[in-house]
N, C-alpha and C. Protein backbone atom coordinates (compact mmCIF):
# COMPACT_ATOMS: atom_id res chain seq x y z
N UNK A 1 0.79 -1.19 0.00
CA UNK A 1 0.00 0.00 0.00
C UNK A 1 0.84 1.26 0.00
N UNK A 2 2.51 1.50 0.54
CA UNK A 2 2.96 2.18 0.46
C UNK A 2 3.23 2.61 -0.65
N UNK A 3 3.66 1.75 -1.48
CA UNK A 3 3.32 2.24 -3.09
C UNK A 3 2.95 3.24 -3.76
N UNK A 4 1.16 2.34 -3.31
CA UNK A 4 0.08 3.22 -4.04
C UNK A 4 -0.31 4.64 -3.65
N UNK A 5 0.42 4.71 -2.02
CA UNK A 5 0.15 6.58 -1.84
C UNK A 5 1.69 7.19 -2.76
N UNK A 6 2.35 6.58 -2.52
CA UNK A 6 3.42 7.57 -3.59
C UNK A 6 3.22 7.40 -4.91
N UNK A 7 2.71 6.74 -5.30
CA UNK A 7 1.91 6.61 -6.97
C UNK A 7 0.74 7.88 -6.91
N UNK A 8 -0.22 7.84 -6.03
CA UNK A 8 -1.16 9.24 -5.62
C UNK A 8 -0.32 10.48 -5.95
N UNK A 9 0.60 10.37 -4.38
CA UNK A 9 1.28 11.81 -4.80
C UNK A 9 2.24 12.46 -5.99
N UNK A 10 2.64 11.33 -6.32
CA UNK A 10 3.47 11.54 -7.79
C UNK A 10 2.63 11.96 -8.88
N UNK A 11 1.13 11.21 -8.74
CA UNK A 11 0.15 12.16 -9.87
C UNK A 11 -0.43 13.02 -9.83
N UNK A 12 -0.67 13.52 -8.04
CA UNK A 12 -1.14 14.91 -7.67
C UNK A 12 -0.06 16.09 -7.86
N UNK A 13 1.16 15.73 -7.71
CA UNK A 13 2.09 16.96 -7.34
C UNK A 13 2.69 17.03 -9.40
N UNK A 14 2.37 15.95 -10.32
CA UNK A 14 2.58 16.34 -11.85
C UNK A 14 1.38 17.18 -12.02
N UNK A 15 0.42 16.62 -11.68
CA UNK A 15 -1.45 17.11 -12.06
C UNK A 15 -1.07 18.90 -12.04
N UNK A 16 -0.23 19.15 -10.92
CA UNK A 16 -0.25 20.33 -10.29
C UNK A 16 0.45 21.49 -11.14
N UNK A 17 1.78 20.79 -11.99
CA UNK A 17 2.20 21.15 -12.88
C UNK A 17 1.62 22.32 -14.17
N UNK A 18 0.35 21.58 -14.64
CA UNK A 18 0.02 22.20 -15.63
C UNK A 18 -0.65 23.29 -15.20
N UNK A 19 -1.35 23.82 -14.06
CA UNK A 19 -2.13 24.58 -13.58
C UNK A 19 -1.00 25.92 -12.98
N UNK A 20 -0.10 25.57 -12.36
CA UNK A 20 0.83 26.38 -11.93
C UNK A 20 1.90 26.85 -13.38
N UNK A 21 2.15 26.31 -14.16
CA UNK A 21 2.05 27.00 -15.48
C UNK A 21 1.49 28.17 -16.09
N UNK A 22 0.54 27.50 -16.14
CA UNK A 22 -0.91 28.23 -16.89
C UNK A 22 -1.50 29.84 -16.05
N UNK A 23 -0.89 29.46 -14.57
CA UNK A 23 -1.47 30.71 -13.69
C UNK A 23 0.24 31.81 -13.80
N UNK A 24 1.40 31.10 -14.04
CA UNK A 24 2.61 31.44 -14.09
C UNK A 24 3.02 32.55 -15.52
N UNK A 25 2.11 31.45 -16.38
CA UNK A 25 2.07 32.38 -17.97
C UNK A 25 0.88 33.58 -17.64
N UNK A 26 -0.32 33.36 -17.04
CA UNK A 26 -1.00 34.76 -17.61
C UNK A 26 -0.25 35.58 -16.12
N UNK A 27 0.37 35.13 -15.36
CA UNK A 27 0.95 36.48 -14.21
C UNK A 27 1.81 37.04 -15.06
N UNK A 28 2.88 36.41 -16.34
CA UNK A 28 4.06 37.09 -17.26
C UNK A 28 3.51 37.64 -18.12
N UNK A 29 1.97 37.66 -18.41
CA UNK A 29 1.48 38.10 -19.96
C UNK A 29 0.35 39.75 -18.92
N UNK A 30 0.42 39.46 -17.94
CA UNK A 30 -0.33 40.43 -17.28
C UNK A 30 0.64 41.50 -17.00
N UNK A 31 1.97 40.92 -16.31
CA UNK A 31 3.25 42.02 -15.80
C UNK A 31 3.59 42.38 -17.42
N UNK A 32 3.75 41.74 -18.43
CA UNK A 32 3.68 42.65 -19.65
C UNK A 32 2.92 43.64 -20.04
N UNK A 33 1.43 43.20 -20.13
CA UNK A 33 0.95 44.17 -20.21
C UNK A 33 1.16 45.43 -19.39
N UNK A 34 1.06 45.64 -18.27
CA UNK A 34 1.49 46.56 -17.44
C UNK A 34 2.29 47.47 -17.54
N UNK A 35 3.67 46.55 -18.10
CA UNK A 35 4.72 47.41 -18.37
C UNK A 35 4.74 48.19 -19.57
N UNK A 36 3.82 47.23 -20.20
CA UNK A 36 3.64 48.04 -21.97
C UNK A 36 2.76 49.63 -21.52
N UNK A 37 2.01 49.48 -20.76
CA UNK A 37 0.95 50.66 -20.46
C UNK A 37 2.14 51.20 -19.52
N UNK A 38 3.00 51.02 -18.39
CA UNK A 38 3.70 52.21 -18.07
C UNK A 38 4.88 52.56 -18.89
N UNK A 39 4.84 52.09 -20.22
CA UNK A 39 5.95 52.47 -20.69
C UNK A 39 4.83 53.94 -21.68
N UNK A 40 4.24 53.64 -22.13
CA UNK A 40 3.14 54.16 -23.20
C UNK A 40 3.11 55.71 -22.07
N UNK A 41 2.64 55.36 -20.79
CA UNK A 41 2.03 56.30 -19.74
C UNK A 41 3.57 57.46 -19.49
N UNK A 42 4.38 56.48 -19.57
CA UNK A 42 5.80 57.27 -18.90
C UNK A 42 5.82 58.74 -20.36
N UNK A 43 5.91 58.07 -21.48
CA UNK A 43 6.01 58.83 -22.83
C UNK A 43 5.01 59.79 -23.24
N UNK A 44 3.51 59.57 -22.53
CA UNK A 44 2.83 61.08 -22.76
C UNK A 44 3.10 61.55 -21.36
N UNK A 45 3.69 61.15 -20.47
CA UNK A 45 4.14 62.41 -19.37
C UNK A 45 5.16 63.21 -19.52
N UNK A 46 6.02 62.83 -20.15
CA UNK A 46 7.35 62.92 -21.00
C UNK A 46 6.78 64.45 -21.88
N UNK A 47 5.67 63.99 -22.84
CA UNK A 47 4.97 64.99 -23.83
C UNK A 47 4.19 65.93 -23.09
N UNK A 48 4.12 65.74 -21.96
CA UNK A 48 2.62 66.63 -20.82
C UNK A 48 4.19 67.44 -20.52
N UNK A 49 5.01 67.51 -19.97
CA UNK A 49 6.14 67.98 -19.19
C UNK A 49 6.50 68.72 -20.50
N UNK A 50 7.45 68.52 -21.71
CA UNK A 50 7.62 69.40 -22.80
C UNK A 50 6.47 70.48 -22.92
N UNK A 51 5.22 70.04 -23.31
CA UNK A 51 4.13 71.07 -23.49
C UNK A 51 4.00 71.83 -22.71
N UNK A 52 4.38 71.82 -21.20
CA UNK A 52 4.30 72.53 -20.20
C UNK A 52 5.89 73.53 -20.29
N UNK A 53 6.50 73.10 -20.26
CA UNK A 53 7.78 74.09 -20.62
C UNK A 53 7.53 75.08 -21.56
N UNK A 54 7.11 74.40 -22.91
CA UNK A 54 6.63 75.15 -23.67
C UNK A 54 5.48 76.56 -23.33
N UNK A 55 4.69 75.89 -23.04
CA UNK A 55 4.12 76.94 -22.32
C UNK A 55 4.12 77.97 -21.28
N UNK A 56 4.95 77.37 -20.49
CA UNK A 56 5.63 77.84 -19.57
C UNK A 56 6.78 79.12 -20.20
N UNK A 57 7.52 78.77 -21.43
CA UNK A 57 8.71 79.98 -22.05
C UNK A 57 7.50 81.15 -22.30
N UNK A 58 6.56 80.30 -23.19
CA UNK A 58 5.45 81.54 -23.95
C UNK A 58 4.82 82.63 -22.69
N UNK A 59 4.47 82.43 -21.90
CA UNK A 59 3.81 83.18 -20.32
C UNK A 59 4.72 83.77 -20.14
N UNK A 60 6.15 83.56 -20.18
CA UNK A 60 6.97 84.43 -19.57
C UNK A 60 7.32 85.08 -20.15
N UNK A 61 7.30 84.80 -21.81
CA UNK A 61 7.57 86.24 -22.73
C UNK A 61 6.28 87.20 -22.59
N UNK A 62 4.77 86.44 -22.56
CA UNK A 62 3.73 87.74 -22.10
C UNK A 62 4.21 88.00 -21.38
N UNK A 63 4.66 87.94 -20.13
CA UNK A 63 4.18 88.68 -19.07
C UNK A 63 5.77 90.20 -19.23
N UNK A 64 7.01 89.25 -19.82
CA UNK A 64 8.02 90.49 -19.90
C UNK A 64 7.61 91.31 -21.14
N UNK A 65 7.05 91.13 -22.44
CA UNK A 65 6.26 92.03 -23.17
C UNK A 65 5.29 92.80 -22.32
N UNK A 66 4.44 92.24 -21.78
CA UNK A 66 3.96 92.98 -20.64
C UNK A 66 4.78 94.29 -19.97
N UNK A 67 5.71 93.96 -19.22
CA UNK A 67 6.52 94.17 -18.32
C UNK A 67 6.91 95.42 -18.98
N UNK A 68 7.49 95.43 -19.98
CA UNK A 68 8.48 96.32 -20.84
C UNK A 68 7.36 97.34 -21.92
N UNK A 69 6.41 96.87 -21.89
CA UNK A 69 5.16 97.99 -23.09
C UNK A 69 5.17 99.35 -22.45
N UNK A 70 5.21 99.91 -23.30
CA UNK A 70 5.13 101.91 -22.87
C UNK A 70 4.09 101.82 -21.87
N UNK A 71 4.71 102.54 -21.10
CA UNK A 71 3.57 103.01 -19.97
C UNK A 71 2.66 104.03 -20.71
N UNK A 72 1.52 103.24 -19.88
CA UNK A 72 0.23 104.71 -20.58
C UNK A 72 0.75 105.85 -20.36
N UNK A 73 0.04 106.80 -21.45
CA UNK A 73 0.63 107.99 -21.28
C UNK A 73 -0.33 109.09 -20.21
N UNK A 74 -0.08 109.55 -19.82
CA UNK A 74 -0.69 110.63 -18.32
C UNK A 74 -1.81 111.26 -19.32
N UNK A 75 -2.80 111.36 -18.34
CA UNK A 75 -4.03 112.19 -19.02
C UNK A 75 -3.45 113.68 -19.12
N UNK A 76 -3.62 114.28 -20.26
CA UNK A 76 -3.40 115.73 -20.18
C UNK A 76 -4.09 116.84 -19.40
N UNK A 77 -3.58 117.79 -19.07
CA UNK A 77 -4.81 119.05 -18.63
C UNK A 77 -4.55 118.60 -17.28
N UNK A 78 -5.60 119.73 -16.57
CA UNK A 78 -5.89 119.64 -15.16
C UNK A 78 -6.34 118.02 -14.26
N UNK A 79 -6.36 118.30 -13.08
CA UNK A 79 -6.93 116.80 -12.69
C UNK A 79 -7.77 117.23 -12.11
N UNK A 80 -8.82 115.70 -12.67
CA UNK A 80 -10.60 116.59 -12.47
C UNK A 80 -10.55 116.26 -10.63
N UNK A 81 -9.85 115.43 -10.02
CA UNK A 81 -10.33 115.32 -8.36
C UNK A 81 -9.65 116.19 -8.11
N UNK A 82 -8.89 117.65 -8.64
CA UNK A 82 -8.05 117.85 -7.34
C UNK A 82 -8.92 119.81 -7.58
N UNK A 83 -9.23 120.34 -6.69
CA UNK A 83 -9.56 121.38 -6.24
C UNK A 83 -8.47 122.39 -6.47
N UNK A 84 -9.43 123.61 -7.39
CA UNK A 84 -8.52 124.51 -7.85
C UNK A 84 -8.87 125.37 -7.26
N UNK A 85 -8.28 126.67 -6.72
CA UNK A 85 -8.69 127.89 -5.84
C UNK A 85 -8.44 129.12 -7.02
N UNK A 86 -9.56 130.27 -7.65
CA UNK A 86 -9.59 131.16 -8.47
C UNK A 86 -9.77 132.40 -7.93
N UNK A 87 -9.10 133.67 -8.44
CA UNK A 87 -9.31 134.63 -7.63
C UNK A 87 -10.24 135.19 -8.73
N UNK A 88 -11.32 135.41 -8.73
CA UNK A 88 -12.39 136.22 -9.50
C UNK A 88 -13.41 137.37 -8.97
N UNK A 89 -12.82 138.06 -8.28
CA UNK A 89 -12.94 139.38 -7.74
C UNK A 89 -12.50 140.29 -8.99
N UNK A 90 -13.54 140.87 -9.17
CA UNK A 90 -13.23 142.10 -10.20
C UNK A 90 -13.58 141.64 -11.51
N UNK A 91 -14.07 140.21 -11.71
CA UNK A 91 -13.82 139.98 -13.17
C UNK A 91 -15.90 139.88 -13.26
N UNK A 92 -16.18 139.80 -14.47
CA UNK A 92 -17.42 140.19 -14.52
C UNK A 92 -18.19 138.62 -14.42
N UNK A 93 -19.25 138.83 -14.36
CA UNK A 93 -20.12 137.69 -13.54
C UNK A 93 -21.72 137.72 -14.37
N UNK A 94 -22.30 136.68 -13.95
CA UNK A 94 -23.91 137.04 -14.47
C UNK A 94 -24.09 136.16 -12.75
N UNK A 95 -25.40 136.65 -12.42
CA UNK A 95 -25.86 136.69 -11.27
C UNK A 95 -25.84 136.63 -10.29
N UNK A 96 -26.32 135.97 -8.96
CA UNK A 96 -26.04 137.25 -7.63
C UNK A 96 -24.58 136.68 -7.09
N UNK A 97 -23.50 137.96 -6.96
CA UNK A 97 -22.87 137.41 -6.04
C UNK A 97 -22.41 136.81 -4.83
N UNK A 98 -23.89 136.52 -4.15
CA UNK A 98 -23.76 135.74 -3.03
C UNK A 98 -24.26 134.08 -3.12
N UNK A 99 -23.97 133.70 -4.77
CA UNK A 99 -24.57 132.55 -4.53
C UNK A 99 -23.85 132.02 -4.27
N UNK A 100 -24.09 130.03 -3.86
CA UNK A 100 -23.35 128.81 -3.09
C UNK A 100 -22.57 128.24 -3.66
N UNK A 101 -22.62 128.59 -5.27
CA UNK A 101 -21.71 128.01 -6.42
C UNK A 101 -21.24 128.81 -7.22
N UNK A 102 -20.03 128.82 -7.50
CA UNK A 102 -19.79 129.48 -8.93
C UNK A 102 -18.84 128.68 -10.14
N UNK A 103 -19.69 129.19 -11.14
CA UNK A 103 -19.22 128.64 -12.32
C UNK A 103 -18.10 129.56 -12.72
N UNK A 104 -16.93 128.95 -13.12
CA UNK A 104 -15.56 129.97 -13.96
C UNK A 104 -15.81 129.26 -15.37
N UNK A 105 -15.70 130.12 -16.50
CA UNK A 105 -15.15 129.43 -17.66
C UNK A 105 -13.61 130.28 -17.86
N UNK A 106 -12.93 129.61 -18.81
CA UNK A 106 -11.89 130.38 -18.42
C UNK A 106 -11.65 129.07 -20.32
N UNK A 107 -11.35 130.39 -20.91
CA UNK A 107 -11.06 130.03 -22.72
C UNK A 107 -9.75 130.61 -22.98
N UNK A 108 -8.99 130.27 -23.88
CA UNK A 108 -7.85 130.51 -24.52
C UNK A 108 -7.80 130.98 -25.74
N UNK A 109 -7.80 131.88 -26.59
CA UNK A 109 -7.89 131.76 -28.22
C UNK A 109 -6.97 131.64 -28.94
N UNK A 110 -5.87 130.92 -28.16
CA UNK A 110 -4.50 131.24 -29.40
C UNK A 110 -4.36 130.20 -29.66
């Protein structure tokens, strides 16, 4: 009878063979795949990182075109917030001189 259990285990532990194979090949055809997709993945990050440099030079020439464009030029003439003081005593007027406002025009003709 001793035999016949090592005749058993000799056909359980071959039996075992083909299955541990078979699970051995799709774990090598799976870690392939994998690697095929992080190789694929590594190469548009590769292309995401260039495009970004790229973009990255272009922003920084706006912003020093920016940087460097003529400054606006100053509004001409008086400045309308700032309070002008007129001496208009003596000069001629239309109505009463005690009112709360007065209007100056004040023209140039040359």
């Amino acid at each position: 009878m001793a035999k016949g259990l090592n005749r058993d285990r000799m056909g359980t532990s071959q039996s075992m063979v083909i299955p541990a194979l078979i699970v051995g090949g799709a774990i090598l055809a799976g870690s392939m795949v994998v690697k095929n997709s992080l190789d694929k993945t590594t190469t548009q990050l590769a292309d995401i990182r260039s495009g970004l440099n790229e973009t990255r030079v272009a922003l920084d020439a706006v912003v020093t075109a920016k940087n460097t464009a003529a400054a606006p030029s100053r509004r001409r003439g008086p400045d309308p917030n700032k309070r002008y003081t007129l001496i208009t005593k003596g000069r001629p007027i239309k109505g009463s001189a005690r009112a709360k406002v007065e209007i100056v025009e004040f023209s140039d003709f040359q």
